[in-house]
Protein backbone atom coordinates (compact mmCIF):
# COMPACT_ATOMS: atom_id res chain seq x y z
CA UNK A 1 0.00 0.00 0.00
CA UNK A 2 2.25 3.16 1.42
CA UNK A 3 5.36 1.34 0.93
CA UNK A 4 3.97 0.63 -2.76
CA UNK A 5 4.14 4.68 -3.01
CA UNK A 6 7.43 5.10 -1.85
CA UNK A 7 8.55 3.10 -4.97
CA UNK A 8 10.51 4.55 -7.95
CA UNK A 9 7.78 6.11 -10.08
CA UNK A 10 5.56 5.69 -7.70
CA UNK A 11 2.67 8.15 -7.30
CA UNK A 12 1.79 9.97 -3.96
CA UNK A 13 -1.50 12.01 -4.82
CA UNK A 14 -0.12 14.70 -7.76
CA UNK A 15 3.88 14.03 -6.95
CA UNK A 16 6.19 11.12 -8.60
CA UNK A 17 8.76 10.03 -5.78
CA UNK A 18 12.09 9.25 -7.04
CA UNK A 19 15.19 8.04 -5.42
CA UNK A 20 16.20 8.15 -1.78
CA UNK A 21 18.29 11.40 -0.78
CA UNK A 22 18.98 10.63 2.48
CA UNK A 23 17.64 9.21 5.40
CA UNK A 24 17.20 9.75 9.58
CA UNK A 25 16.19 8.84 12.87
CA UNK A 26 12.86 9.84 11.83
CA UNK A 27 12.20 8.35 8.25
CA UNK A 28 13.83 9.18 4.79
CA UNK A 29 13.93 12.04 2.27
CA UNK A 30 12.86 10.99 -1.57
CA UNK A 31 12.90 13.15 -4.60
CA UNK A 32 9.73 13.68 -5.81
CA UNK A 33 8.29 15.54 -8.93
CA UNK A 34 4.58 17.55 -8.92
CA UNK A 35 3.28 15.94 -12.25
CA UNK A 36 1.01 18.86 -12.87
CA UNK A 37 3.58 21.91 -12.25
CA UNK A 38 6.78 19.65 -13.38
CA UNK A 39 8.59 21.18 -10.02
CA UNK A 40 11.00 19.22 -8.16
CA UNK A 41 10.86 18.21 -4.54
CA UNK A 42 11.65 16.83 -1.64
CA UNK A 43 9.54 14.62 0.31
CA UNK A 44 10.47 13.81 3.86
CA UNK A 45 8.59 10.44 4.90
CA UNK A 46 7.91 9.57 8.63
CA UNK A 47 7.21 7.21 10.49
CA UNK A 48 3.76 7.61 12.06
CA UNK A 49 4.02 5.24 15.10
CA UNK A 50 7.33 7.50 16.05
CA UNK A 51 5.58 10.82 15.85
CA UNK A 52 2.31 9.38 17.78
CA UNK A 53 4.92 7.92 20.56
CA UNK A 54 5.80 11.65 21.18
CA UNK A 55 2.34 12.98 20.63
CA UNK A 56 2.88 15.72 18.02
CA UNK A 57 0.74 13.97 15.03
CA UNK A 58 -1.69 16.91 15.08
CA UNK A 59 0.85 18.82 13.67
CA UNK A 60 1.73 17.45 10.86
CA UNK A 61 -0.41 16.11 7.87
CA UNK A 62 -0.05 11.75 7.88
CA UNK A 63 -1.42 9.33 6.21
CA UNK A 64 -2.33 5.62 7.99
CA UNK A 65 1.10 5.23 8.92
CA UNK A 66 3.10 7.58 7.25
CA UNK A 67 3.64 11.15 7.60
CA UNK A 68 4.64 13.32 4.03
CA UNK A 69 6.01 16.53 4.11
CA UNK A 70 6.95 18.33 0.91
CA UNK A 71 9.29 20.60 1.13
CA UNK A 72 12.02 22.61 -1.35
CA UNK A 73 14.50 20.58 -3.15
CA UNK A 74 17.75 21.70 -2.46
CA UNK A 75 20.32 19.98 -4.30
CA UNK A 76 23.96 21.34 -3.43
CA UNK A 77 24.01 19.31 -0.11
CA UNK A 78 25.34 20.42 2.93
CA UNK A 79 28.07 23.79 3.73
CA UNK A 80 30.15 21.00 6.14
CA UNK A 81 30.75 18.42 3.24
CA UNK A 82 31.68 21.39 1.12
CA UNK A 83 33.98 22.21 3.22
CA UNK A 84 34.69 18.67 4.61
CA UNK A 85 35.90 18.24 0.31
CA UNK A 86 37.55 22.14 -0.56
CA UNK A 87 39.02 23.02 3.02
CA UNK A 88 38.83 26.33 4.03
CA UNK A 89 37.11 28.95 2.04
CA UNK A 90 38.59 31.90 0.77
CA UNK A 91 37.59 34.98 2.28
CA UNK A 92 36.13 36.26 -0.62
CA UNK A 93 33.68 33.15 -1.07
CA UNK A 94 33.32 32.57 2.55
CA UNK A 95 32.23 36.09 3.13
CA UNK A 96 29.57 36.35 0.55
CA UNK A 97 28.12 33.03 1.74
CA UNK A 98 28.35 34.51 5.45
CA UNK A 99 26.77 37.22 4.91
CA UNK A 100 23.79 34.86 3.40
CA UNK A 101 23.56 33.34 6.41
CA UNK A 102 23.29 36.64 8.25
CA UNK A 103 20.67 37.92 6.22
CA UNK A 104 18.74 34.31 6.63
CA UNK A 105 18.90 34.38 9.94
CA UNK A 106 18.00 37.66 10.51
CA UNK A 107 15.03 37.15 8.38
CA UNK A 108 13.98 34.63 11.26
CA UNK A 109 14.86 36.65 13.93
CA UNK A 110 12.60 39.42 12.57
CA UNK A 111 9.49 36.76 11.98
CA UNK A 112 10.16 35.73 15.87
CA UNK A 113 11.77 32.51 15.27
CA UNK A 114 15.26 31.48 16.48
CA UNK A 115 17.06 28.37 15.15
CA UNK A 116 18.98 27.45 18.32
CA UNK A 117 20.82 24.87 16.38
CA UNK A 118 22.61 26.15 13.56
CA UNK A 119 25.91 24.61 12.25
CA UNK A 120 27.34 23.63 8.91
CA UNK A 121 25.47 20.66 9.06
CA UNK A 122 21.99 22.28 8.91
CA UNK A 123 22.99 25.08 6.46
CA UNK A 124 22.40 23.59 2.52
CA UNK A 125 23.79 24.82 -0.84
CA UNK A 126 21.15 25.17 -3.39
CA UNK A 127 22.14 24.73 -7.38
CA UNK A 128 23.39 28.27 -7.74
CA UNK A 129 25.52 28.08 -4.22
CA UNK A 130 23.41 29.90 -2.01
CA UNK A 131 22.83 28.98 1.63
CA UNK A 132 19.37 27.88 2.71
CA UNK A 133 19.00 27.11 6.51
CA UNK A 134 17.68 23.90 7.40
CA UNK A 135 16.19 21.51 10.50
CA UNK A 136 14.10 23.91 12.58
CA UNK A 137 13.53 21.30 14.90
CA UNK A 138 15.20 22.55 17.99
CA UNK A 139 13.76 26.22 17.34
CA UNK A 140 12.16 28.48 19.63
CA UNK A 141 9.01 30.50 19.06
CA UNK A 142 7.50 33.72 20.78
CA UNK A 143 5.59 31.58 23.01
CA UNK A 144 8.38 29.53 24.12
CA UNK A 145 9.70 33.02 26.22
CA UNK A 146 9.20 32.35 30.11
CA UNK A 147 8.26 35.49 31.82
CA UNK A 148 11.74 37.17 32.03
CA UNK A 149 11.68 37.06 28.63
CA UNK A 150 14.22 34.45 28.14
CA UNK A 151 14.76 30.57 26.54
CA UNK A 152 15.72 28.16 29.13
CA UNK A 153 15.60 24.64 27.41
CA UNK A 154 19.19 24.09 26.74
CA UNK A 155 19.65 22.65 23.54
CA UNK A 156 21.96 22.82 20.50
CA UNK A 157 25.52 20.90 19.06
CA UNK A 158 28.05 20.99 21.44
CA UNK A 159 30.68 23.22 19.46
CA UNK A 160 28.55 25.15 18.30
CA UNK A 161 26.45 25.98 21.15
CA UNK A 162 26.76 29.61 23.01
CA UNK A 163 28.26 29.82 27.14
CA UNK A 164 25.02 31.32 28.25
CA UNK A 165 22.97 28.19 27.05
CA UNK A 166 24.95 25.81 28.92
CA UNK A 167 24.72 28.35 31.93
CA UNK A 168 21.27 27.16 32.52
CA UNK A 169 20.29 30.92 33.93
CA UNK A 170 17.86 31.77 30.58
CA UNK A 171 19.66 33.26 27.29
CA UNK A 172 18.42 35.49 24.13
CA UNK A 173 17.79 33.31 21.15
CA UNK A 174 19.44 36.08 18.65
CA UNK A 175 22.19 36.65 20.69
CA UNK A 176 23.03 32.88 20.92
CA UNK A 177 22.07 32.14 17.46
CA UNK A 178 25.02 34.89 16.42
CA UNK A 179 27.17 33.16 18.52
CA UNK A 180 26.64 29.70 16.57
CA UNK A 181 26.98 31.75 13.38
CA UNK A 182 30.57 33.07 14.50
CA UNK A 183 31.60 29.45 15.26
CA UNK A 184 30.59 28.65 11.62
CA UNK A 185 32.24 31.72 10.47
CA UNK A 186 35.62 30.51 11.65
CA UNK A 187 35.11 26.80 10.32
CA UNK A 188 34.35 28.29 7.11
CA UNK A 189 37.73 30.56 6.80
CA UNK A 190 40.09 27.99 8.90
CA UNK A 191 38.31 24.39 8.18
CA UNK A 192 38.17 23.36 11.70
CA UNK A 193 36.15 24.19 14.77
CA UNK A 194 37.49 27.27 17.45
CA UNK A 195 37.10 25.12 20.29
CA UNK A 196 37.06 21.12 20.12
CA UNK A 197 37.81 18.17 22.60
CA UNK A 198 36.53 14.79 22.70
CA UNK A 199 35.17 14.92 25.94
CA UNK A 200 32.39 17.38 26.66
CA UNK A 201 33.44 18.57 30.20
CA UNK A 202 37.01 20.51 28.42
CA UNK A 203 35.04 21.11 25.32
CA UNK A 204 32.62 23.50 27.55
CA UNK A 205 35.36 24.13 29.74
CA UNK A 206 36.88 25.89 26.56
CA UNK A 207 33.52 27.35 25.51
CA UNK A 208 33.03 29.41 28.72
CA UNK A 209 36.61 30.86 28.45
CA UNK A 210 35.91 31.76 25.21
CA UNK A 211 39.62 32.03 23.85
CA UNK A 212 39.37 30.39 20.68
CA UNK A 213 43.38 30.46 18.62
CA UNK A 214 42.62 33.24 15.68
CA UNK A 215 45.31 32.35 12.83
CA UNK A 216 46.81 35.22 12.19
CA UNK A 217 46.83 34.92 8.90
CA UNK A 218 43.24 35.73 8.31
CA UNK A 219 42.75 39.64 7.54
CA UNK A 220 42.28 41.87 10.70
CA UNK A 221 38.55 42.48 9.47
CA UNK A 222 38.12 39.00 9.58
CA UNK A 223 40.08 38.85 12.87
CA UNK A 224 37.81 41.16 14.66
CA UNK A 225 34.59 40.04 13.49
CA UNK A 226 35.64 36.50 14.77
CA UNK A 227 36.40 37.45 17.77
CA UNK A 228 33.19 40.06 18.60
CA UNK A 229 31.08 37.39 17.86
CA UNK A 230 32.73 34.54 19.94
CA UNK A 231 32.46 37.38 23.04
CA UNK A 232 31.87 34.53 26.01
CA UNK A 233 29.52 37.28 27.55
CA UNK A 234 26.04 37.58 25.75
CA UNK A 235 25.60 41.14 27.13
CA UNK A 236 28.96 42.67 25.04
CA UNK A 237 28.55 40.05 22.04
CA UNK A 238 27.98 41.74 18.99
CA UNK A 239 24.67 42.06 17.41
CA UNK A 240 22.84 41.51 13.97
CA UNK A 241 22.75 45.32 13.16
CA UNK A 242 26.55 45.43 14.77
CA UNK A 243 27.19 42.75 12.26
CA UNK A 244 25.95 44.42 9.59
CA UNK A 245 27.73 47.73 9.94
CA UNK A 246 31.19 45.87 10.20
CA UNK A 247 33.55 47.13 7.79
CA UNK A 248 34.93 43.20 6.51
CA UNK A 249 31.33 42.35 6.43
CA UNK A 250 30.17 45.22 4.33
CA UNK A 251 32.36 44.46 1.59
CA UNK A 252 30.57 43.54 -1.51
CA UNK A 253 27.77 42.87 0.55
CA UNK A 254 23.91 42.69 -1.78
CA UNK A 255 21.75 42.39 1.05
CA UNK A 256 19.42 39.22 0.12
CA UNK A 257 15.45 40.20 -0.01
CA UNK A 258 13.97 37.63 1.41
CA UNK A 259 10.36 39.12 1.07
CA UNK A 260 10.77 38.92 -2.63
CA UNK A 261 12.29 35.46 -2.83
CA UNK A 262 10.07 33.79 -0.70
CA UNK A 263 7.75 30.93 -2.96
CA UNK A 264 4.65 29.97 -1.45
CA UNK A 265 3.95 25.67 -1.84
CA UNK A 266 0.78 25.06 -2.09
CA UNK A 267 0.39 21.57 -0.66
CA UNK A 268 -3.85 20.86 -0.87
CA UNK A 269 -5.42 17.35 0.63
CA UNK A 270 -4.54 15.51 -2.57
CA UNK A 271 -1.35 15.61 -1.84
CA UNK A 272 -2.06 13.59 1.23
CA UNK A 273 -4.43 11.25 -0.39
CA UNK A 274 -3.77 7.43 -0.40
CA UNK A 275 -6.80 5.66 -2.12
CA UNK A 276 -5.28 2.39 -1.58
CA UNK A 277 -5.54 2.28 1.92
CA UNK A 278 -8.09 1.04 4.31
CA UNK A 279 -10.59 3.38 5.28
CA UNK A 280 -10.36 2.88 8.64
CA UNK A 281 -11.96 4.59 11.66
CA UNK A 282 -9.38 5.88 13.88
CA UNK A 283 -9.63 7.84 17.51
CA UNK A 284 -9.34 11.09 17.66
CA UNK A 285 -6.07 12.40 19.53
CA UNK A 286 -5.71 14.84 21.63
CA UNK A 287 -4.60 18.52 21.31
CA UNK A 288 -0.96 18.20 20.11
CA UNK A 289 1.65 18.54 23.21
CA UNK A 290 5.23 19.93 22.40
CA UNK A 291 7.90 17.96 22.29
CA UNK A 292 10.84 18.35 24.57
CA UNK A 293 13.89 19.67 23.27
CA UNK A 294 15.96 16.65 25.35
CA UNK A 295 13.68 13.84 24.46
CA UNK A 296 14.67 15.31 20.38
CA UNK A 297 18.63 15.11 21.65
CA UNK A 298 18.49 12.03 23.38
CA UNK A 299 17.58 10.41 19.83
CA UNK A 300 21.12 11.26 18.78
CA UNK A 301 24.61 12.10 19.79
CA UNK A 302 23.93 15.27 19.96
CA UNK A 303 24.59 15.82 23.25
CA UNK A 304 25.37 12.65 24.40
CA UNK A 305 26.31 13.33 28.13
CA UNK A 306 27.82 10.15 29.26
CA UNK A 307 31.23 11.89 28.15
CA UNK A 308 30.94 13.21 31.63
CA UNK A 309 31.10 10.07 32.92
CA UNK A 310 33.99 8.24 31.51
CA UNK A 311 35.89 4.82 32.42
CA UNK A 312 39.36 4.97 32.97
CA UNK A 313 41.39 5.63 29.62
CA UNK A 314 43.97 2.83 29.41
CA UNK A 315 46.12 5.74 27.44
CA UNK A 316 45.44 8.74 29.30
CA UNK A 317 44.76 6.99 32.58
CA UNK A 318 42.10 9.87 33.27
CA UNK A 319 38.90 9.06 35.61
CA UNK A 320 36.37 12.38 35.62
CA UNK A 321 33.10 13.30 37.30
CA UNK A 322 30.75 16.09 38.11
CA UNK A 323 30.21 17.21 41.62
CA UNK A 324 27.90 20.39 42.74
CA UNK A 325 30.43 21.62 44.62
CA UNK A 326 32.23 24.79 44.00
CA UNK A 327 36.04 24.49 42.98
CA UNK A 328 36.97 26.18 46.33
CA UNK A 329 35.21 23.57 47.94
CA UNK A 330 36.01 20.75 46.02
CA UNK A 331 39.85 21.29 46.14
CA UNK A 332 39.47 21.34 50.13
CA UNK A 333 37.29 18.55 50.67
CA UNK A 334 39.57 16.51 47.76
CA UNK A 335 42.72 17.33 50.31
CA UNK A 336 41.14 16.34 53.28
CA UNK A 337 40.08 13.26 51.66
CA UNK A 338 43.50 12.06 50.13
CA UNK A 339 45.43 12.88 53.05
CA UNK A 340 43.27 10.88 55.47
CA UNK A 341 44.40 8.33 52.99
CA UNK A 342 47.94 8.80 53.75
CA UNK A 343 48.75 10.56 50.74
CA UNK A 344 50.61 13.97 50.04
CA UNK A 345 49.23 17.50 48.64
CA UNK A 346 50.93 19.44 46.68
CA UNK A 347 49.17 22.93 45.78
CA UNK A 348 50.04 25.07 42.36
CA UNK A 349 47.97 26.95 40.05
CA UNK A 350 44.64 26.17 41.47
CA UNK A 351 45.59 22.26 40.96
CA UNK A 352 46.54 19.16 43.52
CA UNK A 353 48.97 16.60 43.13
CA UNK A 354 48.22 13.90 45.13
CA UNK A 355 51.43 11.65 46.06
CA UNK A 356 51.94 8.36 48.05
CA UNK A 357 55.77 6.95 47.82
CA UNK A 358 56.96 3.23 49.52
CA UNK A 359 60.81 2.88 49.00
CA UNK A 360 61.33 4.19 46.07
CA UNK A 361 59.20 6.31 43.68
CA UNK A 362 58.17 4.24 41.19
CA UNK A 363 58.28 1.19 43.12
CA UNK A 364 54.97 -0.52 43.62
CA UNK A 365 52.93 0.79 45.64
CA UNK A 366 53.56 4.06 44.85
CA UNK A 367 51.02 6.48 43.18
CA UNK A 368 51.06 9.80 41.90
CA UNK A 369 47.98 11.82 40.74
CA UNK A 370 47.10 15.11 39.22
CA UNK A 371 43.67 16.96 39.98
CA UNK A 372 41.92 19.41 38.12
CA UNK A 373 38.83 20.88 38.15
CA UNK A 374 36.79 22.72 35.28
CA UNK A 375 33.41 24.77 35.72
CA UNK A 376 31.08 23.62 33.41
CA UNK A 377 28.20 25.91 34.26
CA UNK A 378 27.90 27.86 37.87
CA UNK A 379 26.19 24.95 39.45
CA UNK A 380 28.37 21.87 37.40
CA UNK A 381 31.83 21.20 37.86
CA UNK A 382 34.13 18.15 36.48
CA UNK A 383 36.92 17.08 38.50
CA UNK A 384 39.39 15.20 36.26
CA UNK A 385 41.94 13.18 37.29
CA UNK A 386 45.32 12.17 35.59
CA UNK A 387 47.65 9.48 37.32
CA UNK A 388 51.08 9.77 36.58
CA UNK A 389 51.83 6.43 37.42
CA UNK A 390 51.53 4.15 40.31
CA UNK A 391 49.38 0.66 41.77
CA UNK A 392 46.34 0.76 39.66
CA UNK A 393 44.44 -0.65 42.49
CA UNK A 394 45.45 2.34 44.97
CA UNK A 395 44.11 4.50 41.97
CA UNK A 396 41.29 3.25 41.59
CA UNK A 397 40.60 2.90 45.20
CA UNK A 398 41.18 6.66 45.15
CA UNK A 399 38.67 7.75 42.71
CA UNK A 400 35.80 5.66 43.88
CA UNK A 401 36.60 7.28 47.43
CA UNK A 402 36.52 10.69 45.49
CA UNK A 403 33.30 10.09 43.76
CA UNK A 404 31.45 8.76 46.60
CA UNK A 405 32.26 11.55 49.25
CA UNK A 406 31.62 14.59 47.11
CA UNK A 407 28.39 13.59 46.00
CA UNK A 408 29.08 13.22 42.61
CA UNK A 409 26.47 11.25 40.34
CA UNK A 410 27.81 7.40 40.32
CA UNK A 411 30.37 7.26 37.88
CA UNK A 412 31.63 3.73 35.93
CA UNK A 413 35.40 2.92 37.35
């Protein structure tokens, strides 16, 4: 029946679908042709039985089991593999296509809407190389303001998301969405990401310090811009209309109407209509309820906490969890702790080194560890620790004693 449609050359009400352009956690994409206008476009087929397990089907039009949404056919795939293929952009190309984005986003700024998860992933390349922003999923509306006038559901992709959202104290949608855009400002002109690690706690670690390594061999302009809009503090960031007055910005700069591009689809119910299936009676659901932001995230790797959480690295020999405590306390209540265990402190630069020597330095027995600990938002802090060397068992013994005493959420040693 339905699956019969999603053949080549099959017919969905007045489109043709074609071949598969991609496909994910939801359902798949097909290309698909309106017989009557001869347009081209995209269909993006879903699963029904996923969308009523999160109770959204009201807003969306479906079928018996399937959900269809027809939507433009963009065909120059995504700005990372571009990238990903070429390397770095020029600043000539990467501008113009910047300043795209700019004007994109700003378009949804001004209509109330705020992306929330932009990144080169979610920005496509249409025939003619212009950007088009994709996956709204993750975006906030008007109504989604508490009554301070902030967003609080944090959300996003780690590197690209802004300090204040992992703060967890409310945050401006524009002024984090510019903060995502300057992130994907400096992967487009370097080729790699302004701050990176493979473990979440230093990757946000490096976010809230906000120091990402300019090369200095982009222009000054370039430079500057770069470096307003990766401002760690949303207050001083720089803003759209800041943006738009910048000097490296301005030049060559044809602001894109929007208003006179846009293309209203008409989608009517024959789109939607399946004659072959059963006509089935089916209840009623209820009024549609919105879906959270971390039940979306938890779907993916997204933001796949459990880097928090680690098991010992049999290379790096590191061990890290979170505690609630603040750094003052934690380094005092981590010294009392290890030297009740008969080991020795050692205090520099706001970190411990923990030592415990039998005849001998390295002689078994022995253990030496390094403490550190990074704020991950103003109620979240990682402790990290490194052993030197030293009995594995004593280690071990050590970081389970750690864990457990400063209340940390139980970690896998």
């Amino acid at each position: 029946m339905v699956k019969e449609a999603e053949k080549k050359g099959m017919r969905l009400g007045k489109y043709e679908l074609g071949r598969t352009l991609g496909e994910g956690n939801f359902g798949k994409v097909k290309y698909a042709k309106n017989l009557e206008s001869g347009h081209e476009f995209a269909v993006k087929i879903l699963e029904k039985k996923t969308i009523l397990d999160l109770n959204i089907s009201n807003q969306v039009l479906a079928s018996k089991t399937k959900i269809y949404m027809v939507l433009e056919l963009v065909i120059g795939g995504e700005l990372f593999e571009r990238i990903d293929f070429k390397g770095r952009l020029s600043e000539v190309e990467g501008r113009k296509l910047f300043q795209q984005l700019i004007d994109a986003v700003s378009y949804c700024h001004d209509k109330g809407v705020y992306h929330r998860d932009l990144k080169p992933e979610n920005v496509l390349l249409d025939a003619k190389g212009n950007i088009k922003i994709s996956d709204f999923g993750l975006s906030a509306l008007p109504q989604h303001f508490r009554d301070d006038g902030l967003l609080h559901t944090t959300c996003g992709s780690p590197h690209y998301v802004a300090p204040e959202v992992l703060a967890n104290r409310g945050y401006d949608g524009s002024t984090s969405d510019l903060w995502s855009c300057g992130v994907i400002l400096y992967v487009i002109l370097t080729g790699y990401l302004p701050f990176d690690d493979r473990n979440l706690a230093v990757l946000y670690h490096k976010i809230f310090k906000g120091d990402a390594p300019i090369p200095r061999w982009l222009s000054p302009g370039a430079r500057n811009l770069i470096r307003r809009m990766l401002d760690p503090n949303p207050n001083t960031r720089i803003t759209m209309a800041g943006i738009k007055e910048d000097e490296w910005f301005k030049q060559d700069y044809n602001p894109t109407n929007l208003e006179d591009e846009e293309e209203d689809i008409y989608i009517d119910d024959e789109a939607f209509s399946i004659q072959e299936l059963p006509m089935d009676v089916e209840k009623p659901l209820g009024p549609p309820t919105l879906i959270n932001a971390f039940q979306l995230i938890s779907m993916s790797s997204c933001l796949d906490l459990s880097g928090f959480f680690e098991k010992e690295d049999a290379a790096e020999r590191k061990i890290r969890f979170t505690s609630n405590y603040s750094p003052k306390d934690l380094l005092e209540k981590i010294e009392d702790i290890v030297t009740e265990m008969g080991l020795q402190v050692r205090k520099k630069n706001g970190k411990l080194k923990m030592m415990q020597a039998r005849k001998g330095q390295k002689n078994p027995g022995s253990l030496s560890v390094a403490t550190e600990v990074f704020e991950i938002s103003p109620s979240i802090y990682v402790v990290e620790l490194r052993k030197s060397y030293g009995d594995p068992i004593l280690y071990r013994q050590l970081c389970t004693k750690l864990a457990e005493d400063l209340g940390a959420p139980k970690a896998n040693f």
